[in-house]
C-alpha atoms as a PDB file:
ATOM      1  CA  UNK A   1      -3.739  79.040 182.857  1.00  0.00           C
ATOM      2  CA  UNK A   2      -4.362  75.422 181.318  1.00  0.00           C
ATOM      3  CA  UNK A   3      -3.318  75.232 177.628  1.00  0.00           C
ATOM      4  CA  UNK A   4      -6.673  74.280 175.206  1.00  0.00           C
ATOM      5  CA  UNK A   5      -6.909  70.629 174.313  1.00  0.00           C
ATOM      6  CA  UNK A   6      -4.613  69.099 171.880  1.00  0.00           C
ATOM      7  CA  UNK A   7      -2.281  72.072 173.091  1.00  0.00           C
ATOM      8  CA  UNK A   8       1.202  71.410 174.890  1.00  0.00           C
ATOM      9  CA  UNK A   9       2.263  73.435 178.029  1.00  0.00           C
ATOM     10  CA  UNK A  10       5.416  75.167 177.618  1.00  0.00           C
ATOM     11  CA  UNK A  11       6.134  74.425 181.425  1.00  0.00           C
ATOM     12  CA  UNK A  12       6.140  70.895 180.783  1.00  0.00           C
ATOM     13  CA  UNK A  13       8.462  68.847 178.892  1.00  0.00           C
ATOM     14  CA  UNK A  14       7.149  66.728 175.693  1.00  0.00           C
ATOM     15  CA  UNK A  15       8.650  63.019 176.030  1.00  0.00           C
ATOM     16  CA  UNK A  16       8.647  61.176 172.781  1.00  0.00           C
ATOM     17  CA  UNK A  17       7.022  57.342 173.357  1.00  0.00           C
ATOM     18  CA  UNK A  18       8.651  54.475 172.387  1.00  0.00           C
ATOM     19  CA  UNK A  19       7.875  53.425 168.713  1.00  0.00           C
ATOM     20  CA  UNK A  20       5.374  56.390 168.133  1.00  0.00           C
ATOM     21  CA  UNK A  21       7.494  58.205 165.928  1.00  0.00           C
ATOM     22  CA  UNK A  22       7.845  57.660 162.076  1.00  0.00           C
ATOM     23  CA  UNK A  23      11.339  56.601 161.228  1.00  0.00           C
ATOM     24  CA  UNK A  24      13.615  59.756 160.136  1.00  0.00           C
ATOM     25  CA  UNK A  25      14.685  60.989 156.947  1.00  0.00           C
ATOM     26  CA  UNK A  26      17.643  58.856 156.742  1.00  0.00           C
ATOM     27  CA  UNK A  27      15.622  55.816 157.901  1.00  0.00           C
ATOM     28  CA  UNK A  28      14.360  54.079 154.788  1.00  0.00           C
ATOM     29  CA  UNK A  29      11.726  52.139 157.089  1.00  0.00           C
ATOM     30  CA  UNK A  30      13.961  51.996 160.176  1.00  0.00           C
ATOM     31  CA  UNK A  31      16.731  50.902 158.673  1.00  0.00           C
ATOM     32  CA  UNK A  32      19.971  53.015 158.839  1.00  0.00           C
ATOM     33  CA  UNK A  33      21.755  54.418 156.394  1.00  0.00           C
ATOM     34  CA  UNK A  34      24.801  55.898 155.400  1.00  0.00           C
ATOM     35  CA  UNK A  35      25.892  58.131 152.445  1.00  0.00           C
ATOM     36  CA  UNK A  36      29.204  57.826 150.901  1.00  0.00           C
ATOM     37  CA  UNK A  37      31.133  59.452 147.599  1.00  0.00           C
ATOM     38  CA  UNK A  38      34.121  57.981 146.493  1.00  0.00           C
ATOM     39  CA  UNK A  39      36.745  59.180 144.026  1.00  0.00           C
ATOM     40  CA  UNK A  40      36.901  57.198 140.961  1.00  0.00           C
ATOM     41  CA  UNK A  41      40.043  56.787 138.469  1.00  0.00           C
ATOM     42  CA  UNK A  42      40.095  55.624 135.474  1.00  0.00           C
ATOM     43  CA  UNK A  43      36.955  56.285 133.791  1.00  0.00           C
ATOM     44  CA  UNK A  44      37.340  57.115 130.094  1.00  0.00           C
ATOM     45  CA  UNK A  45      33.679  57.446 129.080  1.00  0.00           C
ATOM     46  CA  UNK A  46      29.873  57.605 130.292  1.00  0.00           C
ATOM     47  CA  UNK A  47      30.196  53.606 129.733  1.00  0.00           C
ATOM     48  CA  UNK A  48      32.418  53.593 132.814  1.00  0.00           C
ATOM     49  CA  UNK A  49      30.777  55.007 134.811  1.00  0.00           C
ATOM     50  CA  UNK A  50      27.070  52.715 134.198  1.00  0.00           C
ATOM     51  CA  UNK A  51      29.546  50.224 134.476  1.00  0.00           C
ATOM     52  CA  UNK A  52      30.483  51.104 137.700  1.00  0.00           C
ATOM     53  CA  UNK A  53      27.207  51.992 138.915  1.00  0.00           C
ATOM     54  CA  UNK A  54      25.366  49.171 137.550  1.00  0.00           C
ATOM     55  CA  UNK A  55      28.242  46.882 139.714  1.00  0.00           C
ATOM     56  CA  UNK A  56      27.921  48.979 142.869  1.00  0.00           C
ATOM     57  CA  UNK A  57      24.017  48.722 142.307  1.00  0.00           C
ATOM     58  CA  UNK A  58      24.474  44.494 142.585  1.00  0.00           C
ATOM     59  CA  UNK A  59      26.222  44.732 146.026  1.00  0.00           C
ATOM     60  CA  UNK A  60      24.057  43.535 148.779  1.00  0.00           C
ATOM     61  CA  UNK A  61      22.869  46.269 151.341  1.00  0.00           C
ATOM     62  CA  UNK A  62      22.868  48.744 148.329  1.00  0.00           C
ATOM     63  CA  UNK A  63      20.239  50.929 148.517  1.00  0.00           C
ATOM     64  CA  UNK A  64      20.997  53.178 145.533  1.00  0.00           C
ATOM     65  CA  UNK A  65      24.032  54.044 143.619  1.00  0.00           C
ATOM     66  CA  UNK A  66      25.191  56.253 141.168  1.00  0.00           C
ATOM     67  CA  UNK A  67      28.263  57.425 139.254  1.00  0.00           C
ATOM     68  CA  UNK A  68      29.041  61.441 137.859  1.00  0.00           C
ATOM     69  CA  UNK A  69      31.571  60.769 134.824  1.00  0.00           C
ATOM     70  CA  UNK A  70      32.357  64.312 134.546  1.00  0.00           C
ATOM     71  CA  UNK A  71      32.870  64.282 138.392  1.00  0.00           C
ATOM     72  CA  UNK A  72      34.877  61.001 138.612  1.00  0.00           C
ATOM     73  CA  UNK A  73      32.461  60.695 141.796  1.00  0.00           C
ATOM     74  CA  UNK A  74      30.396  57.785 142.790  1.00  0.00           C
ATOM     75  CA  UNK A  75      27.650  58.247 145.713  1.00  0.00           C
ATOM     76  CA  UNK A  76      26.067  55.010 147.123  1.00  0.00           C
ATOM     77  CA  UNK A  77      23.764  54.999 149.628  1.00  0.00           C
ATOM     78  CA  UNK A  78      23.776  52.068 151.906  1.00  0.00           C
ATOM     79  CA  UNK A  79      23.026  49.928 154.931  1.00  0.00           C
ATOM     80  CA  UNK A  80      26.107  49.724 157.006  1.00  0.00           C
ATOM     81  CA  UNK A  81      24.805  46.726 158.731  1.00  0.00           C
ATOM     82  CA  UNK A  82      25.043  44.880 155.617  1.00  0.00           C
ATOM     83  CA  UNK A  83      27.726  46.604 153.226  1.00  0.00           C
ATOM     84  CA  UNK A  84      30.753  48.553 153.897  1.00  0.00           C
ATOM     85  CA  UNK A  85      33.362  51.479 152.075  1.00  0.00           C
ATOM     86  CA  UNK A  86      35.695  48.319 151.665  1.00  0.00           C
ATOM     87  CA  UNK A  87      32.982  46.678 149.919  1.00  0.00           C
ATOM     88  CA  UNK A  88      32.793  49.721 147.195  1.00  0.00           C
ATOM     89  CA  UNK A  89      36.280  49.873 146.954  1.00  0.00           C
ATOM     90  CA  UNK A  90      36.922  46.631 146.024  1.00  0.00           C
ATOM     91  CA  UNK A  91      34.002  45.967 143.735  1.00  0.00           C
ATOM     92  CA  UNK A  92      35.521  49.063 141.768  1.00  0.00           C
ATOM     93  CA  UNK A  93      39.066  47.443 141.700  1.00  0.00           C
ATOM     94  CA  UNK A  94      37.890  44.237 140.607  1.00  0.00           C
ATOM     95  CA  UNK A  95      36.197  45.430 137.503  1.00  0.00           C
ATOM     96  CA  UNK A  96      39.099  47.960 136.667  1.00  0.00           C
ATOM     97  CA  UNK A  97      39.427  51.198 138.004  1.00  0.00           C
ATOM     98  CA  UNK A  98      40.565  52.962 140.649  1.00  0.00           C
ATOM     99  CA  UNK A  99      39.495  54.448 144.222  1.00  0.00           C
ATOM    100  CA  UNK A 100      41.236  57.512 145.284  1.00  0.00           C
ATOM    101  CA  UNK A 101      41.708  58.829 148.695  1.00  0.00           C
ATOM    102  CA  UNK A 102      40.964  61.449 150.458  1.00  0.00           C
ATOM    103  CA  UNK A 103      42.229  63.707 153.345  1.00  0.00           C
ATOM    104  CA  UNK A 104      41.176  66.045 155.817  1.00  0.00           C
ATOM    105  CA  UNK A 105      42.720  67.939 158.593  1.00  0.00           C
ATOM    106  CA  UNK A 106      40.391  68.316 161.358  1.00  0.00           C
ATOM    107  CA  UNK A 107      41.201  70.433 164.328  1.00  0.00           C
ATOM    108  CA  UNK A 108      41.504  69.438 168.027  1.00  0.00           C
ATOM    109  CA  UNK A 109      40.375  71.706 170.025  1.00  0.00           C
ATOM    110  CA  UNK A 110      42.800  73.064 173.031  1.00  0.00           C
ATOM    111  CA  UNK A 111      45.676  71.437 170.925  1.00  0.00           C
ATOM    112  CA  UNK A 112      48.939  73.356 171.277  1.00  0.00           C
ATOM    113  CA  UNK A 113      50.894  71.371 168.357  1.00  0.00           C
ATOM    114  CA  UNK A 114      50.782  73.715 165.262  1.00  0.00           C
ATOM    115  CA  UNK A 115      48.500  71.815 162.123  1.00  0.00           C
ATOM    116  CA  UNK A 116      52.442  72.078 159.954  1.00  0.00           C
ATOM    117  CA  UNK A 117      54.247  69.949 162.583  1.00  0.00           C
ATOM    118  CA  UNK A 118      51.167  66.976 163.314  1.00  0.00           C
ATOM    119  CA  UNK A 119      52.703  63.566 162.615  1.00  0.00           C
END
């Protein structure tokens, strides 16, 4: 049986064309972007941190940035064609504070090596 118009057959497949779709959610007008949030130390006060987010806000390839006192988190949204994690990092050190670090451990799968004993 032939699907009605405007339908699509489930027996055949549906092939996106090239340049007919929108650009996704994270695709501020085809552009790419990338979300980061980095550890900040040092803030004393809600000054710091519109400090900080007024200087991350100036970097080129910035989209949007801002900076949770209470949190001691800043979350910048960015091109990664343009700006980079160093980029944040460094901006924040030059006016004053601090980036922590982070870690995670993330599992290999089929790995014999116990998580305890991993270089």
């Amino acid at each position: 049986m032939k699907p009605p118009s405007g339908m699509i057959s489930e027996d055949k497949p549906v092939v996106a064309k090239p340049g007919g779709a929108p650009p996704g959610p994270d695709q501020a007008g085809g552009r790419r972007r990338q979300r980061i949030d980095l550890p900040v130390r040092g803030m004393s006060c809600a000054g710091c941190a519109a400090n900080i987010q007024k200087n991350l806000s100036q970097i080129k390839g910035v989209e949007s940035a801002s900076v949770n006192f209470a949190a001691a988190t800043a979350t910048v949204i960015f091109d990664p064609g343009i700006a980079s994690p160093a980029d944040f990092s460094s901006r924040i050190r030059e006016i004053g504070y601090d980036v922590g670090t982070a870690t995670a451990e993330i599992p290999i799968e089929g790995s014999s090596v116990p998580p305890a004993s991993r270089g």
